[in-house]
C-alpha atoms as a PDB file:
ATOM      1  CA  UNK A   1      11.169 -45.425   1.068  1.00  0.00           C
ATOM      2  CA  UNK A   2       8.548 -43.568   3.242  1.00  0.00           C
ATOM      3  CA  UNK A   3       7.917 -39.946   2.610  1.00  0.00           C
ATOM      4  CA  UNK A   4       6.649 -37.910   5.375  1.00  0.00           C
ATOM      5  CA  UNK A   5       3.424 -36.033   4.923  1.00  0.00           C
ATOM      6  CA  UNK A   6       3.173 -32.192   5.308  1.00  0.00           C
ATOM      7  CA  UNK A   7       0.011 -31.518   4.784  1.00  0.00           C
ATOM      8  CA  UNK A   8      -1.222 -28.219   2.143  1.00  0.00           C
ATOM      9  CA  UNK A   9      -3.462 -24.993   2.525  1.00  0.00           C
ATOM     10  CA  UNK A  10      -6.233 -27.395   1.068  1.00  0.00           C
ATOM     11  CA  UNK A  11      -6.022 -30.286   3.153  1.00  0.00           C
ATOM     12  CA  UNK A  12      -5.521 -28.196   6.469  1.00  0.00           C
ATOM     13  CA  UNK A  13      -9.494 -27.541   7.528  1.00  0.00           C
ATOM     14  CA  UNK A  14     -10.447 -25.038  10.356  1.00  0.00           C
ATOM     15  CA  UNK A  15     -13.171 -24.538  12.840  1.00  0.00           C
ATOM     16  CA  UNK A  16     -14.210 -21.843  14.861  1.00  0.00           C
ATOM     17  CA  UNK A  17     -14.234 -22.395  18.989  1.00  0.00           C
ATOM     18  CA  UNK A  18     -15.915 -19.755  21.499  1.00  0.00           C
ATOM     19  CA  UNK A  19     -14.412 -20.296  25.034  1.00  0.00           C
ATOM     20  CA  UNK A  20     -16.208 -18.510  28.231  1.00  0.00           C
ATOM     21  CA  UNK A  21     -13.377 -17.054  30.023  1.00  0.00           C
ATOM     22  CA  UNK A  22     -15.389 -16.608  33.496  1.00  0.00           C
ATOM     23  CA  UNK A  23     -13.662 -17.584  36.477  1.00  0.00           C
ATOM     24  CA  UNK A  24     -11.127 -19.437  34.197  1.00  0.00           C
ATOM     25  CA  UNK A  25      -7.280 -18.970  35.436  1.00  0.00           C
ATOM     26  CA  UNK A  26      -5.199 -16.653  33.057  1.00  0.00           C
ATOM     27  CA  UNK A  27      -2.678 -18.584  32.157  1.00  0.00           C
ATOM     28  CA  UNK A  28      -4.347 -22.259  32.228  1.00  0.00           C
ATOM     29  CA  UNK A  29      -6.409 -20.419  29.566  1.00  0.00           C
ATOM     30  CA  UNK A  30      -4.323 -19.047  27.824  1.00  0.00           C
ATOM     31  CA  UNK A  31      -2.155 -22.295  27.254  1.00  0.00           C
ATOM     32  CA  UNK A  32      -4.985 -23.758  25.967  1.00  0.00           C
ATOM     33  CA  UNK A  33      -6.436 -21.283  23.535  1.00  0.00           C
ATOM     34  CA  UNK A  34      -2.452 -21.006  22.182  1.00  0.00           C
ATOM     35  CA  UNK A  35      -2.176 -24.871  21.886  1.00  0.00           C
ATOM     36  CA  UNK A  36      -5.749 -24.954  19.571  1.00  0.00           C
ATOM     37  CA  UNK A  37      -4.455 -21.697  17.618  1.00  0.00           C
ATOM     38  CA  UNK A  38      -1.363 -23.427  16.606  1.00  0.00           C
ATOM     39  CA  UNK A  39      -3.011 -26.849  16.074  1.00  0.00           C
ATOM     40  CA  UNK A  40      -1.363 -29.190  18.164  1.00  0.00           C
ATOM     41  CA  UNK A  41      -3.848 -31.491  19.017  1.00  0.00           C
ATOM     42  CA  UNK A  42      -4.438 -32.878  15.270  1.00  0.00           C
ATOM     43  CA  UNK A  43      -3.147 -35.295  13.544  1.00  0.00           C
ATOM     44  CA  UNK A  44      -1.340 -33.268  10.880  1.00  0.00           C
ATOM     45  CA  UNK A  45       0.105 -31.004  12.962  1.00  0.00           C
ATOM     46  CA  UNK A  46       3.352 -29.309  11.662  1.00  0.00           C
ATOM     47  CA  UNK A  47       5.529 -26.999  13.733  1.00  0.00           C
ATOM     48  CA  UNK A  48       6.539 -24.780  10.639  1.00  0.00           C
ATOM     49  CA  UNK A  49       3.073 -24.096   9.492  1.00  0.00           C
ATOM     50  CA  UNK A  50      -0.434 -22.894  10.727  1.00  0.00           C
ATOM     51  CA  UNK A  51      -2.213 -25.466  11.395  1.00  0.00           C
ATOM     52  CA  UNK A  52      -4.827 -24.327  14.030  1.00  0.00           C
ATOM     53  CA  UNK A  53      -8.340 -23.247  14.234  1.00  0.00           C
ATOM     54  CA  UNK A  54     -10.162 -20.013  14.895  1.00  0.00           C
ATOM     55  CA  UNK A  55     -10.972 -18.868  18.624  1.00  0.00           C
ATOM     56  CA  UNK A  56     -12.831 -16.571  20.197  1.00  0.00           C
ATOM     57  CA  UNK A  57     -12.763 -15.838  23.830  1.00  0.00           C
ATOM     58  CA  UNK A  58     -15.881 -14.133  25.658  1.00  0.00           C
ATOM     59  CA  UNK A  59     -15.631 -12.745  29.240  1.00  0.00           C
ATOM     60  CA  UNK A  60     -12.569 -11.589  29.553  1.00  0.00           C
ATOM     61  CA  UNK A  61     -13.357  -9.264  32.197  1.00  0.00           C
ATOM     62  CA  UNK A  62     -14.313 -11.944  34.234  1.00  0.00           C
ATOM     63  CA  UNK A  63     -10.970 -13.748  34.446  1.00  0.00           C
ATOM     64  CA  UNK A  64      -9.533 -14.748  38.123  1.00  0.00           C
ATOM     65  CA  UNK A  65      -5.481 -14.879  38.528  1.00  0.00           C
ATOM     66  CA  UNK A  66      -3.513 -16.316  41.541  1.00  0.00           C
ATOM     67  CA  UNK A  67      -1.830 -14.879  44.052  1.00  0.00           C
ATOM     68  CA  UNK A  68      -0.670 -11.471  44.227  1.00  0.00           C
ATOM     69  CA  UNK A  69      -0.577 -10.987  40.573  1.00  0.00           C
ATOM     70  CA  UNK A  70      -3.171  -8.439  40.528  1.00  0.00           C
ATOM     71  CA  UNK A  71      -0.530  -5.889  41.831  1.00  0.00           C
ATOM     72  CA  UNK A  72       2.657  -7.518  41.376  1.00  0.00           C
ATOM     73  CA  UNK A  73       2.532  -8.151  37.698  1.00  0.00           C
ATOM     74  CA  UNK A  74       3.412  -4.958  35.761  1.00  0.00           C
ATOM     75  CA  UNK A  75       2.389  -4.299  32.217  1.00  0.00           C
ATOM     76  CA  UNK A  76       5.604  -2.058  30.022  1.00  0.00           C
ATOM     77  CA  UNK A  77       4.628   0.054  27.186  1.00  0.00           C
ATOM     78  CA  UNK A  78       7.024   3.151  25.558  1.00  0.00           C
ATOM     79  CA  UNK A  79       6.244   5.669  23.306  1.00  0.00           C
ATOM     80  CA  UNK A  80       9.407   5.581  21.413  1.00  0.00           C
ATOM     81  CA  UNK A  81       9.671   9.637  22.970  1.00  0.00           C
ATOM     82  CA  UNK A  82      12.862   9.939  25.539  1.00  0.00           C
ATOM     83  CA  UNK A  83      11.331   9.041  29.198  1.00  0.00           C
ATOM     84  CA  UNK A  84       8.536   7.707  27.464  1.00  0.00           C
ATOM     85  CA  UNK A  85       8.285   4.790  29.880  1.00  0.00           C
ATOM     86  CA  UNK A  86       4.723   3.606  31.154  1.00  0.00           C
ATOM     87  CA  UNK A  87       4.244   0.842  33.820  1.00  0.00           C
ATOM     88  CA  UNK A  88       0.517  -0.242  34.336  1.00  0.00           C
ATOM     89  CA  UNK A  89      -0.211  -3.141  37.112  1.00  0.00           C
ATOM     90  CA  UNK A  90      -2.790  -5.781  35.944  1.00  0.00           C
ATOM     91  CA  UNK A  91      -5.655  -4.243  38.204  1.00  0.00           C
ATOM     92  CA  UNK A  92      -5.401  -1.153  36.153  1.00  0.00           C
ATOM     93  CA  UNK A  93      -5.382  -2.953  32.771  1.00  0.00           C
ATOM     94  CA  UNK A  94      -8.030  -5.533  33.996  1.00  0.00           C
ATOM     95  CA  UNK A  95     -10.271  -2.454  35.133  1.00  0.00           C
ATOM     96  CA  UNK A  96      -9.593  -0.247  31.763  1.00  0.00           C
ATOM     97  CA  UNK A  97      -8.676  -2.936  28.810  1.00  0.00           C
ATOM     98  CA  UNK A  98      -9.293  -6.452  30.160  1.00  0.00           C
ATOM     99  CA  UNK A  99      -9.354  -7.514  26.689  1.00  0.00           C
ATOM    100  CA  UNK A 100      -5.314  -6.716  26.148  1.00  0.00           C
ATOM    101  CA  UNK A 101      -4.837  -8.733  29.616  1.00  0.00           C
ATOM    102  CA  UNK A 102      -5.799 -12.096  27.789  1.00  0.00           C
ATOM    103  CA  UNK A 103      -4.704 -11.254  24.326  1.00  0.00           C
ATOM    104  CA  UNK A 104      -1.044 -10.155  25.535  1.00  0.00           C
ATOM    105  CA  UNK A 105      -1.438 -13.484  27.492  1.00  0.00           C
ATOM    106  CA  UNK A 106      -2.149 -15.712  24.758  1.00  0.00           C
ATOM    107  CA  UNK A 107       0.663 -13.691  22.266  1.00  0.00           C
ATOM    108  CA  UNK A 108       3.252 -14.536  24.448  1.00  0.00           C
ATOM    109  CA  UNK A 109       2.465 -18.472  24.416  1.00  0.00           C
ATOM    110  CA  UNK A 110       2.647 -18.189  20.337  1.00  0.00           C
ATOM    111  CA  UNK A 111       5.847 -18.425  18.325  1.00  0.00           C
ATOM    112  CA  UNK A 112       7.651 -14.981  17.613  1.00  0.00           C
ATOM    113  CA  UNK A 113       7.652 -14.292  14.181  1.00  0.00           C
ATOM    114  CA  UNK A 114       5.461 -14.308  10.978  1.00  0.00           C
ATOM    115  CA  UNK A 115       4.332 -17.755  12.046  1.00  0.00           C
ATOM    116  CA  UNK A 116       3.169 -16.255  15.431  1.00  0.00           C
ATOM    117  CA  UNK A 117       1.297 -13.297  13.802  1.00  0.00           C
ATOM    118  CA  UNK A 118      -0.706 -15.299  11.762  1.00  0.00           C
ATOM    119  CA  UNK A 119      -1.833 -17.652  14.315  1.00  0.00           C
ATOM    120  CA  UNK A 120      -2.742 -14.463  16.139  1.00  0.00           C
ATOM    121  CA  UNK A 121      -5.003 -13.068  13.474  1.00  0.00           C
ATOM    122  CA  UNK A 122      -7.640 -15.810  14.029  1.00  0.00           C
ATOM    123  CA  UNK A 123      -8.052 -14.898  18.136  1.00  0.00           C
ATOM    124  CA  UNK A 124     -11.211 -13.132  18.956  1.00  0.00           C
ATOM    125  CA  UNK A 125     -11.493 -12.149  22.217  1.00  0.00           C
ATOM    126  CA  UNK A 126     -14.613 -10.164  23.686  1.00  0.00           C
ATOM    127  CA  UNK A 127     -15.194  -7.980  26.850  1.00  0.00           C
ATOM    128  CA  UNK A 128     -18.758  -9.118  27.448  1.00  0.00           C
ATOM    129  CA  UNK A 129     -20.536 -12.391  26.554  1.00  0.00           C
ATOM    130  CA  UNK A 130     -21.740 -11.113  22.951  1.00  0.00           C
ATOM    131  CA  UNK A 131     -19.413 -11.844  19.995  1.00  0.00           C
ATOM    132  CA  UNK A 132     -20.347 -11.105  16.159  1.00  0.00           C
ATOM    133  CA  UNK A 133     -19.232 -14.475  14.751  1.00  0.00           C
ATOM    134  CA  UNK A 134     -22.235 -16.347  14.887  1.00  0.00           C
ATOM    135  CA  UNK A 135     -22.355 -17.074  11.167  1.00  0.00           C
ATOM    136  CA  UNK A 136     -19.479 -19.082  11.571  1.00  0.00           C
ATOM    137  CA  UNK A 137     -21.437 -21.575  13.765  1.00  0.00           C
ATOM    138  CA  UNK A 138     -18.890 -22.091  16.960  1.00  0.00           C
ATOM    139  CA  UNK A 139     -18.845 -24.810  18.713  1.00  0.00           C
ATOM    140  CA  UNK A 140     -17.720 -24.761  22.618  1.00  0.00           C
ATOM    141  CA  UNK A 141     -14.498 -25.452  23.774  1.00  0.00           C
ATOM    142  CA  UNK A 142     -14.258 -26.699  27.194  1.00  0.00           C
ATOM    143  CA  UNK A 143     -11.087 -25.512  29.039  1.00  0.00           C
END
């Protein structure tokens, strides 16, 4: 009888992917940077383990979105206090945290769960074009 393989911690090997964000669409990128994160594009790819490879994404003030989203789409936060409700468009948080834009982007395109929040650990995303994992050797990802 065949078994099927599930692959372990040591045979799962991971690489480490910058991806220039400029004038990329938010959500074409982000469905791309999720997909590599969770690994679905090798060969050993298992849905109930992580699989995927390291990212980090550079320019992410720099990303362009579609339509009327820049005043339409509405960020929700809450303090936990009574009336505690906060409602920020995406033009605010683009002009005072782009960075949460794309990483609240790229969460939500990731399983819920303990599974999700360690795939999350390994995105790196970046304001400007610098980035401080260049001893990790990076290759580019085109998008």
């Amino acid at each position: 009888m065949n078994k099927t393989y599930i692959p372990g911690k040591a045979d799962i090997e991971r690489k480490w992917y910058v991806v220039d964000a400029t004038d990329k669409t938010l959500g074409r990128l982000a469905a791309e940077v999720a997909n590599v994160l969770r690994g679905k594009k090798k060969p050993y790819y298992t849905p109930f383990l992580d699989c995927g490879d390291y990212v980090i994404v550079v320019n992410a003030d720099k990303i362009k979105v579609t339509g009327k989203k820049m005043d339409q789409k509405i960020y929700f936060s809450h303090s936990e206090y009574v009336g505690g409700a906060k409602y920020t468009t995406l033009r605010e948080m683009m002009r005072t945290k782009p960075v949460r834009v794309v990483e609240k982007a790229i969460r939500g395109m990731l399983p819920s769960g303990k599974l999700g929040d360690q795939m999350y650990t390994k995105l790196h995303v970046y304001q400007g074009a610098e980035h401080n994992h260049a001893a990790q050797k990076p290759e580019e990802l085109s998008i």
